[in-house]
Protein backbone atom coordinates (compact mmCIF):
# COMPACT_ATOMS: atom_id res chain seq x y z
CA UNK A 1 -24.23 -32.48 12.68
CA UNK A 2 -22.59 -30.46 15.71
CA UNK A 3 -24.43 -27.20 16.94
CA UNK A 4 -21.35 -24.18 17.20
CA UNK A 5 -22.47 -21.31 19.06
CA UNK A 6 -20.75 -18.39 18.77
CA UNK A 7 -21.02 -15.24 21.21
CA UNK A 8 -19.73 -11.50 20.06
CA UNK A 9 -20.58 -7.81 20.48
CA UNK A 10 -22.84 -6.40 17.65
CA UNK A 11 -19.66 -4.79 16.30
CA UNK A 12 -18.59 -5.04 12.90
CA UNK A 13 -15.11 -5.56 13.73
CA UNK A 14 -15.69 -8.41 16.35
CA UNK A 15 -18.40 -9.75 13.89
CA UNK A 16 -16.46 -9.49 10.31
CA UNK A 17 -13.88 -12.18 10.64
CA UNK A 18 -16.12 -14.85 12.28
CA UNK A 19 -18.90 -14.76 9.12
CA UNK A 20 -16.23 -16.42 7.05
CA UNK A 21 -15.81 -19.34 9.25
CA UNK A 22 -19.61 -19.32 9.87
CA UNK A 23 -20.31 -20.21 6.25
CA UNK A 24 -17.78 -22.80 6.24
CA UNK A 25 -19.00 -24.50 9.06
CA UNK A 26 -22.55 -24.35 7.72
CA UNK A 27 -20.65 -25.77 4.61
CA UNK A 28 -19.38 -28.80 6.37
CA UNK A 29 -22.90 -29.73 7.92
CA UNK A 30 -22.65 -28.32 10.77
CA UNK A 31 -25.56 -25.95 12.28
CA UNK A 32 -24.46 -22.52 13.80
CA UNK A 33 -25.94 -19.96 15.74
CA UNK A 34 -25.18 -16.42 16.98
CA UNK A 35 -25.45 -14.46 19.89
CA UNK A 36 -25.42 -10.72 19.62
CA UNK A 37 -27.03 -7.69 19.67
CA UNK A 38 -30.42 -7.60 17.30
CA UNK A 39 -28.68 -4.97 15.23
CA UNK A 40 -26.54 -7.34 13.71
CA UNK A 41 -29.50 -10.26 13.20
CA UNK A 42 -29.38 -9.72 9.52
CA UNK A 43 -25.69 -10.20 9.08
CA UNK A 44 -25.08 -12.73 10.63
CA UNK A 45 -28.11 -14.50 8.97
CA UNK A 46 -26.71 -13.85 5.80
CA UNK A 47 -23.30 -15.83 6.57
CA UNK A 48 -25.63 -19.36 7.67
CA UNK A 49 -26.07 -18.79 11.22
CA UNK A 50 -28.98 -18.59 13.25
CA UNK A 51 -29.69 -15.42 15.23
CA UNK A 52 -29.87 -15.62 18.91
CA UNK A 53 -30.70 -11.75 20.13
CA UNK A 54 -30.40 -9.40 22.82
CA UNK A 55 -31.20 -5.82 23.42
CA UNK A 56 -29.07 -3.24 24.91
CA UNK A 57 -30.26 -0.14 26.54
CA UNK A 58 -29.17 2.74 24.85
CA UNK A 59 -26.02 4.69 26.50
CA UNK A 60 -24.01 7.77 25.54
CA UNK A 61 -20.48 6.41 23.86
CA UNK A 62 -17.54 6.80 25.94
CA UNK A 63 -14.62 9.21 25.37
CA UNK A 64 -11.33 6.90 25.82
CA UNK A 65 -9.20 10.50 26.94
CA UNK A 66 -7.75 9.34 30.00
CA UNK A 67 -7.27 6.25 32.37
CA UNK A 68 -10.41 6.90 34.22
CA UNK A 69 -12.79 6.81 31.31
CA UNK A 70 -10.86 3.29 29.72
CA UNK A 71 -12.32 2.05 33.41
CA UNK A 72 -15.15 3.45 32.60
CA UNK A 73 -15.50 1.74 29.24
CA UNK A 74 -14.28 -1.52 30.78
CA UNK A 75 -17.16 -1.32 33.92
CA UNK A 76 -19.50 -0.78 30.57
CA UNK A 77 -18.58 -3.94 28.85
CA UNK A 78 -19.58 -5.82 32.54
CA UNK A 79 -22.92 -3.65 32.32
CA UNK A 80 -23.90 -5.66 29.00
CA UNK A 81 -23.11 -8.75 29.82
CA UNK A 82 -25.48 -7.90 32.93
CA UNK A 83 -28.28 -7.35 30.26
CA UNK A 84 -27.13 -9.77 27.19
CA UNK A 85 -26.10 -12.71 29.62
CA UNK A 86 -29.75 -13.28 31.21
CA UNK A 87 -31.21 -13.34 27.31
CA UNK A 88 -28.56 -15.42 26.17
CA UNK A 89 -28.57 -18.41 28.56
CA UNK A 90 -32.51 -18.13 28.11
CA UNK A 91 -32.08 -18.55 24.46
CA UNK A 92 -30.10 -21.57 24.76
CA UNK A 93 -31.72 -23.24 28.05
CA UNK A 94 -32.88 -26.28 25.91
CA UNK A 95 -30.64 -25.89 22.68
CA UNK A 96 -27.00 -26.02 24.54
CA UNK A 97 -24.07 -25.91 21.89
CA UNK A 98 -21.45 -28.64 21.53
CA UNK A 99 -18.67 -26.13 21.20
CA UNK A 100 -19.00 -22.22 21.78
CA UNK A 101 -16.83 -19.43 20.21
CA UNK A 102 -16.64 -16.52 21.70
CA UNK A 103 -15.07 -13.01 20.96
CA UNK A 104 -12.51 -11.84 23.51
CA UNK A 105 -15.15 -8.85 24.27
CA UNK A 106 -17.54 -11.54 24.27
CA UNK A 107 -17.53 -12.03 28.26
CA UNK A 108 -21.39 -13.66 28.56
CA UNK A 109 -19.21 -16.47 26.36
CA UNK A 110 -16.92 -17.50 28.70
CA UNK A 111 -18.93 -17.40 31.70
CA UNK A 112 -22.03 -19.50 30.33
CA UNK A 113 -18.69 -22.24 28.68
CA UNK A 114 -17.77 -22.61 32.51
CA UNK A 115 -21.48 -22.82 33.90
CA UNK A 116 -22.26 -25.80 31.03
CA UNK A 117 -19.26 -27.21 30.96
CA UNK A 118 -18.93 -27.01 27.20
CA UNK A 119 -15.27 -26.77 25.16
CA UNK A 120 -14.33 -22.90 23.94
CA UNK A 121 -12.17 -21.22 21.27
CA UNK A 122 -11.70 -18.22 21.98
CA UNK A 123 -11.55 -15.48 19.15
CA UNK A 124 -9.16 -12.55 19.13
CA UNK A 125 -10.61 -9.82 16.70
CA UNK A 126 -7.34 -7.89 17.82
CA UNK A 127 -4.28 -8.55 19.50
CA UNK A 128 -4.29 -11.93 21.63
CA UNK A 129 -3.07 -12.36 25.26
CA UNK A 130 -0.44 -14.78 26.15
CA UNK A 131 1.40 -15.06 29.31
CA UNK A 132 4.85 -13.20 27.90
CA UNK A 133 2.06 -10.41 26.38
CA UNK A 134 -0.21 -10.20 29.28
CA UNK A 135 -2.82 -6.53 28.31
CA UNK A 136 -4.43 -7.89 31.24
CA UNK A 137 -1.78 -6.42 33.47
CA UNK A 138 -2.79 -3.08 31.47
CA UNK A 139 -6.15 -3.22 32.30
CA UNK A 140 -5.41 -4.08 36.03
CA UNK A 141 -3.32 -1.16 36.68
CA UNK A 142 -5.64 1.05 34.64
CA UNK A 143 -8.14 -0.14 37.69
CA UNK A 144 -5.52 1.23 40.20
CA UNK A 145 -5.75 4.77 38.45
CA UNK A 146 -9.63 4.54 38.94
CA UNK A 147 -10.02 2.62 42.65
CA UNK A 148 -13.96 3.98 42.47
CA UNK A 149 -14.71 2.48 39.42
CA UNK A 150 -12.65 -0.65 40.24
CA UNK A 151 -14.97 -0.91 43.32
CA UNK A 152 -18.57 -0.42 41.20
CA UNK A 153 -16.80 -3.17 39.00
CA UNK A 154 -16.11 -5.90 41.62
CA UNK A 155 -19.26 -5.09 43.22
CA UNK A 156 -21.45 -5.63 39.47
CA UNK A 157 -19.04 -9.02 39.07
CA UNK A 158 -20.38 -10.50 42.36
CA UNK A 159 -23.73 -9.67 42.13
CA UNK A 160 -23.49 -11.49 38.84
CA UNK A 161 -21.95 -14.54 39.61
CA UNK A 162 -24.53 -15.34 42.14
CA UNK A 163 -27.70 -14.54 40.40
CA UNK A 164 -26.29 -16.43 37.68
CA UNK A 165 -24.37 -19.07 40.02
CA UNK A 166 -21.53 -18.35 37.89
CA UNK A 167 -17.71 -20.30 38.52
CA UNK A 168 -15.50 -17.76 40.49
CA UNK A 169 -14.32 -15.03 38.03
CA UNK A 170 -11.87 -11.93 38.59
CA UNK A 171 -11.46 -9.17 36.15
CA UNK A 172 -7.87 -10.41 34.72
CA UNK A 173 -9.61 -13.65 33.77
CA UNK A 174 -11.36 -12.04 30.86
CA UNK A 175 -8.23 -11.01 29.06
CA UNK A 176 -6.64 -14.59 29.76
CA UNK A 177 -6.66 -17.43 26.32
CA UNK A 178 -8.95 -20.53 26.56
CA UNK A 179 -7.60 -23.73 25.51
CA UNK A 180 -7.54 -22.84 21.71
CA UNK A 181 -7.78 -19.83 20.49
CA UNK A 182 -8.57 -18.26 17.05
CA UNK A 183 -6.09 -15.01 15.83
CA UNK A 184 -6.48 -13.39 12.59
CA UNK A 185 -2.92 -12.22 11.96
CA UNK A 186 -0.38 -14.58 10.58
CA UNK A 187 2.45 -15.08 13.72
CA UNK A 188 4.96 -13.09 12.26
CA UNK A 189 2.79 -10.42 12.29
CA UNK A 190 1.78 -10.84 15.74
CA UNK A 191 3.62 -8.79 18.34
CA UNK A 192 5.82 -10.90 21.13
CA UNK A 193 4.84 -13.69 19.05
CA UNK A 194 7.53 -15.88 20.54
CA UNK A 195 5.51 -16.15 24.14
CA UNK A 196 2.66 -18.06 21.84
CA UNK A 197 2.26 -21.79 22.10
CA UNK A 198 0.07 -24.57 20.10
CA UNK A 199 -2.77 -23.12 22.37
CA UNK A 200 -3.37 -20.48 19.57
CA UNK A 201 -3.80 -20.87 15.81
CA UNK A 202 -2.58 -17.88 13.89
CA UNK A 203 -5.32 -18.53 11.17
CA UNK A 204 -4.75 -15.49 9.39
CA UNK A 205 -7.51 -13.14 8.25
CA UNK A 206 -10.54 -14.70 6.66
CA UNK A 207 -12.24 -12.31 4.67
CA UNK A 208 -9.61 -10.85 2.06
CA UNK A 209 -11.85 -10.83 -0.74
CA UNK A 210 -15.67 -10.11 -1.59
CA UNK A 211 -17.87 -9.81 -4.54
CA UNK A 212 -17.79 -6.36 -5.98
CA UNK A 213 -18.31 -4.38 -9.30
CA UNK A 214 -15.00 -2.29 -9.00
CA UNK A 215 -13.39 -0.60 -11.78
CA UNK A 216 -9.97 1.67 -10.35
CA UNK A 217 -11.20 4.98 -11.24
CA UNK A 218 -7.01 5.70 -11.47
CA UNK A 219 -3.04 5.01 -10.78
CA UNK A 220 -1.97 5.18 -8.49
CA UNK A 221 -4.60 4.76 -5.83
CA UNK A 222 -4.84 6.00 -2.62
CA UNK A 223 -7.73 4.40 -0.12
CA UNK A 224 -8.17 6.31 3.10
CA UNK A 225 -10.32 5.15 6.12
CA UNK A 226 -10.83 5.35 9.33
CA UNK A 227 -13.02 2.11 9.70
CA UNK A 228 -16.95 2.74 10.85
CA UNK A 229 -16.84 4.16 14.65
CA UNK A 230 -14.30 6.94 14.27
CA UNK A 231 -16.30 10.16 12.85
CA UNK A 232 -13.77 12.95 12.12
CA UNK A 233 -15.22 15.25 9.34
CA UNK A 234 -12.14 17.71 9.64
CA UNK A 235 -9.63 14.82 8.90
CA UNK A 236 -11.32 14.34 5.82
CA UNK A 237 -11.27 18.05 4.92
CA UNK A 238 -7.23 17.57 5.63
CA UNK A 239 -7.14 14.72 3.06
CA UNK A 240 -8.78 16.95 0.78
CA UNK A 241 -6.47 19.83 1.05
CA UNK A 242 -3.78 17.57 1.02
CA UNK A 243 -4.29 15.23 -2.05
CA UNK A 244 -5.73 17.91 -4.83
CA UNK A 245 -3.62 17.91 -7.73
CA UNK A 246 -1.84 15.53 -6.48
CA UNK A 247 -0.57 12.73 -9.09
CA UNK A 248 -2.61 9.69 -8.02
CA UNK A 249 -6.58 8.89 -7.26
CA UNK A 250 -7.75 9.23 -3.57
CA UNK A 251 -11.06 7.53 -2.72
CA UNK A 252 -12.36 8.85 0.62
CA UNK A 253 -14.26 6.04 2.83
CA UNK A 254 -15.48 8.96 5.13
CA UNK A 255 -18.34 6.86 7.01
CA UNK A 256 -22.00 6.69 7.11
CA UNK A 257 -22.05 9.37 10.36
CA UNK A 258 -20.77 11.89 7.64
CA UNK A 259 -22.11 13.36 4.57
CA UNK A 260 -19.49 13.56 1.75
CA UNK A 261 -21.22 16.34 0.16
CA UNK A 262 -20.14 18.36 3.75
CA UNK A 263 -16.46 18.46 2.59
CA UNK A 264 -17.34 20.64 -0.27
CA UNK A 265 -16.14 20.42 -3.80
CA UNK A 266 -13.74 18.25 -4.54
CA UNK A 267 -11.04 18.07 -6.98
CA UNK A 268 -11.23 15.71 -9.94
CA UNK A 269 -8.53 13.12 -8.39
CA UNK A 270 -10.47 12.23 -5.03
CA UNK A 271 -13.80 11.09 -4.34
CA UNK A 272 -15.55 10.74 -1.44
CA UNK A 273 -18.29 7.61 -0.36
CA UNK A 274 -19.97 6.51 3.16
CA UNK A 275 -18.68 3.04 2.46
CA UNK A 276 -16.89 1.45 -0.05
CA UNK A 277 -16.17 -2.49 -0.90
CA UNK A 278 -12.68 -2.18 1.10
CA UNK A 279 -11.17 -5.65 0.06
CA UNK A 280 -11.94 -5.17 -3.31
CA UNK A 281 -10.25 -1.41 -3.53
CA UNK A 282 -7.82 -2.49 -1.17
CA UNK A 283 -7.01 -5.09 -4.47
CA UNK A 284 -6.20 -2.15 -6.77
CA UNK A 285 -4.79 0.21 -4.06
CA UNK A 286 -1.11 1.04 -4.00
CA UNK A 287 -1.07 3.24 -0.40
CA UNK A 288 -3.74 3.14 2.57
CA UNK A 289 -4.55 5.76 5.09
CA UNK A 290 -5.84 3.58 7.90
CA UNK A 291 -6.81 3.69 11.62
CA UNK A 292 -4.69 0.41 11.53
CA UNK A 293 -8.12 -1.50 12.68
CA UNK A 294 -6.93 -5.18 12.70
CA UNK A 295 -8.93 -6.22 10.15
CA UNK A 296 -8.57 -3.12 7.70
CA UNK A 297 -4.56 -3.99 8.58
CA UNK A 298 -5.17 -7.43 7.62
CA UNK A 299 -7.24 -6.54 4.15
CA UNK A 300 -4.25 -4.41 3.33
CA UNK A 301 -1.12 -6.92 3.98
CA UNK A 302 -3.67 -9.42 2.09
CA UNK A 303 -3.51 -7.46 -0.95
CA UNK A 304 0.13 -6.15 -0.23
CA UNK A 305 -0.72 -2.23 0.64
CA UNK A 306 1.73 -0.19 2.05
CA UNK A 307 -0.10 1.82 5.09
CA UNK A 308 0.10 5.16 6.83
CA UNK A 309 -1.38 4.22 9.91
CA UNK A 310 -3.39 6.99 12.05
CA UNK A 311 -4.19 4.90 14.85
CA UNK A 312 -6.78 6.39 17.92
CA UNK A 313 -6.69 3.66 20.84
CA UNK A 314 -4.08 1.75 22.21
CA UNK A 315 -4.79 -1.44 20.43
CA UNK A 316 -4.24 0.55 17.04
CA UNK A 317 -1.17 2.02 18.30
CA UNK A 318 0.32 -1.38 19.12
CA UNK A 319 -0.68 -2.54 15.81
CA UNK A 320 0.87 1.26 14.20
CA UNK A 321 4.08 -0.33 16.18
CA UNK A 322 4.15 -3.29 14.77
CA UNK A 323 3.78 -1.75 11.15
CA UNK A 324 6.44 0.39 11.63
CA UNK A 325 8.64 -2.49 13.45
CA UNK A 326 8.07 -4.61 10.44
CA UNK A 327 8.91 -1.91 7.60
CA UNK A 328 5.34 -2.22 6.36
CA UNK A 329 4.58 1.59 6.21
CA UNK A 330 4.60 4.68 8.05
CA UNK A 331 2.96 6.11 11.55
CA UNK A 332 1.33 9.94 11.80
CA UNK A 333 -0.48 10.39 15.52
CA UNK A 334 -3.44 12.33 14.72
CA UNK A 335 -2.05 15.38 16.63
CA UNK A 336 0.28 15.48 13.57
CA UNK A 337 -1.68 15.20 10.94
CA UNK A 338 -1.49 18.04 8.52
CA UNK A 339 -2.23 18.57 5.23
CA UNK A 340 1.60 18.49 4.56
CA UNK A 341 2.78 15.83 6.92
CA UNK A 342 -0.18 13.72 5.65
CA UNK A 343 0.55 14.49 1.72
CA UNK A 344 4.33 14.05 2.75
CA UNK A 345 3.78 10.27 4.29
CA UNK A 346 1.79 8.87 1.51
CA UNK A 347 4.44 10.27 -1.17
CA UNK A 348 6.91 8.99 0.27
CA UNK A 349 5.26 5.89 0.68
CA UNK A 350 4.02 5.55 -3.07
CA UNK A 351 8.59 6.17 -3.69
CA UNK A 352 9.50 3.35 -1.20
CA UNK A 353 9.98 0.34 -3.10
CA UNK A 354 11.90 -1.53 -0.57
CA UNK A 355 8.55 -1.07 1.70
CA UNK A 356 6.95 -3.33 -1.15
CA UNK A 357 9.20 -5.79 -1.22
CA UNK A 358 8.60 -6.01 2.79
CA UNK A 359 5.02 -5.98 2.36
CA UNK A 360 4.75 -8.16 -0.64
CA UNK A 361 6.64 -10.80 1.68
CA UNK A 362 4.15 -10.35 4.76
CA UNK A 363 1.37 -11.07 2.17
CA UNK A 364 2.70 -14.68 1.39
CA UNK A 365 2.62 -15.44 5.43
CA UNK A 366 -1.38 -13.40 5.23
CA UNK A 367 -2.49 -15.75 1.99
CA UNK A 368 -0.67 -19.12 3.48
CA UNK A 369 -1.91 -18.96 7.30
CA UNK A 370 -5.29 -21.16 6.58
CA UNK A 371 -7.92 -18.56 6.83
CA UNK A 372 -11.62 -19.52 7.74
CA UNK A 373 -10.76 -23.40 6.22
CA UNK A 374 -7.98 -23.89 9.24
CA UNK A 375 -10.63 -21.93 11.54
CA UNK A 376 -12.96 -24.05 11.10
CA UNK A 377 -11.35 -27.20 11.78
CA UNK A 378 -9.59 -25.74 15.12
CA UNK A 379 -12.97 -25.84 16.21
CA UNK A 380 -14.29 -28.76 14.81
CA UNK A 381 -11.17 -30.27 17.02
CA UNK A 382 -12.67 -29.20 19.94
CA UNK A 383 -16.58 -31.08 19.65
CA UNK A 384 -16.48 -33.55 21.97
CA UNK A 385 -16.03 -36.91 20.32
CA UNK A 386 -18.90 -39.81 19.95
């Protein structure tokens, strides 16, 4: 029996498509635990694994509304790996892993893989980084626009690598691929996916499915989310105003920040819930209004849903792009959402049959890519053997 370690912010969408390939492992024999925040102890004790905590202190979230605050909110993922790294390598000073997974956000990860000396997959929750699609380069010239908070960075990096007598890092290094790496998108999904080698295993999502008492309330059905960070009660109003009497269902995932009863009465085709089983209404959905969150993306080509993607931050957008590149659906910024633009996309949508051929072929390359079973053994290949 190996010991896997994995390492990931308590985020549900850096979390969500590891707990899949936690349970297998734990299925194979194999015991796992899991560093994150202590927010997310209970989930990922539910998939098999073993929490291994830290606390964060509490900060005010970050606008992303201009190069200078994306610094800002890069300098803040250095800041927790300050606090989570010390409690982390404490945690494992006498229980070291024989393989470690981290998330790409995961940073504490890859530095405490280089100080032990132990093998790494890396796991991309969102778009990977090869050499012919370097976001690294982004991220560096986003620095340039912000020289002050590059400086507070590089100093925070040192300082860190010495108390920790960490291997030399630099800021691009975090956004480079390990020697396998883990992406939850089937390659032809993948953008530049030509610049990929046999480093990186296009695995595919690995949570399409869960158990779930779901009856359609209606056909055709319309899901619309905006995942679980994004809080935008007036967006919500605007799906209301534009789906009433319109000739399908509309189920509103609105988010647990926001009470559904705040958008007022609602007509007798749309409904309106916190949270809702996704993958199993994503199963009976015919169109989805989506953030285009990798993983919601993923749950939709699984099931062979047609989006209207809304995306907020650049890693949406490129994955908006590559919806639109592939004929998979249709792209609204949210600066052009209206009630009529948004009723406009999604009818048009629900008449595009040639869009459901395209996405009905993009599910066979989701449902064949290996999932959490082809995970699993890319890092069982990487235990050291004897």
């Amino acid at each position: 029996m190996a010991h896997i370690a994995f390492i990931a912010p308590g985020a549900f969408g850096h979390i969500n498509p590891t707990l899949p390939i936690v349970r297998e492992l734990t299925a194979r024999g194999h015991r796992v635990t899991y560093a994150t925040d202590a927010a997310m102890a209970d989930t990922v004790r539910a998939a098999g694994a073993e929490p291994v905590t830290y606390r964060l202190k509490p900060v005010e979230p970050l606008v992303l509304d201009g190069m200078e605050a994306a610094a800002r909110g890069t300098l803040a993922l250095l800041e927790e790996v300050e606090q989570a790294l010390p409690q982390i390598e404490d945690a494992y000073e006498d229980d070291r892993p024989d393989v470690l997974v981290n998330d790409w956000l995961g940073w504490s990860g890859a530095l405490l893989a280089a100080k032990w000396g132990v093998p790494r997959v890396q796991s991309w929750s969102a778009h990977a980084a090869s050499e012919g699609y370097d976001f690294g380069a982004f991220i560096v010239g986003m620095f340039q626009a912000a020289p002050a908070v590059k400086a507070e960075f590089d100093a925070l990096l040192a300082v860190l690598l010495e108390r920790h007598d960490l291997p030399p890092v630099e800021l691009h290094d975090f956004y480079r691929p390990a020697a396998r790496n883990l992406v939850y998108q089937p390659r032809a999904f993948h953008v530049r996916n030509e610049t990929f080698d046999d480093r990186y295993a296009f695995v595919g999502p690995t949570r399409l499915t869960e158990p779930a008492d779901f009856t359609p309330p209606g056909s055709p059905l319309v899901l619309v989310s905006l995942g679980t960070i994004i809080e935008e009660p007036e967006f919500f109003r605007t799906c209301v105003s534009a789906f009433a009497d319109q000739p399908y269902h509309v189920i509103l995932s609105v988010g647990t920040g926001i009470d559904p009863r705040d958008l007022g009465p609602l007509p007798v085709n749309i409904e309106a819930h916190q949270r809702v089983p996704q993958p199993a209404v994503l199963a009976h959905a015919d169109a989805f209004v989506t953030h285009t969150g990798m993983n919601s993306t993923m749950e939709a080509l699984g099931s062979a849903v047609p989006m209207v993607a809304i995306p907020h931050t650049p890693e949406q957008q490129t994955t908006a792009e590559r919806i639109t590149d592939l004929g998979l659906g249709t792209v609204l910024t949210p600066d052009a959402v209206t009630a009529d633009t948004l009723r406009t996309a999604v009818n048009d949508l629900l008449a595009n049959a040639a869009t459901r051929q395209r996405v009905r072929a993009m599910q066979q390359e989701v449902l064949t890519a290996g999932g959490a079973p082809r995970a699993a053994g890319v890092i069982e290949g990487q235990l050291p053997t004897g």
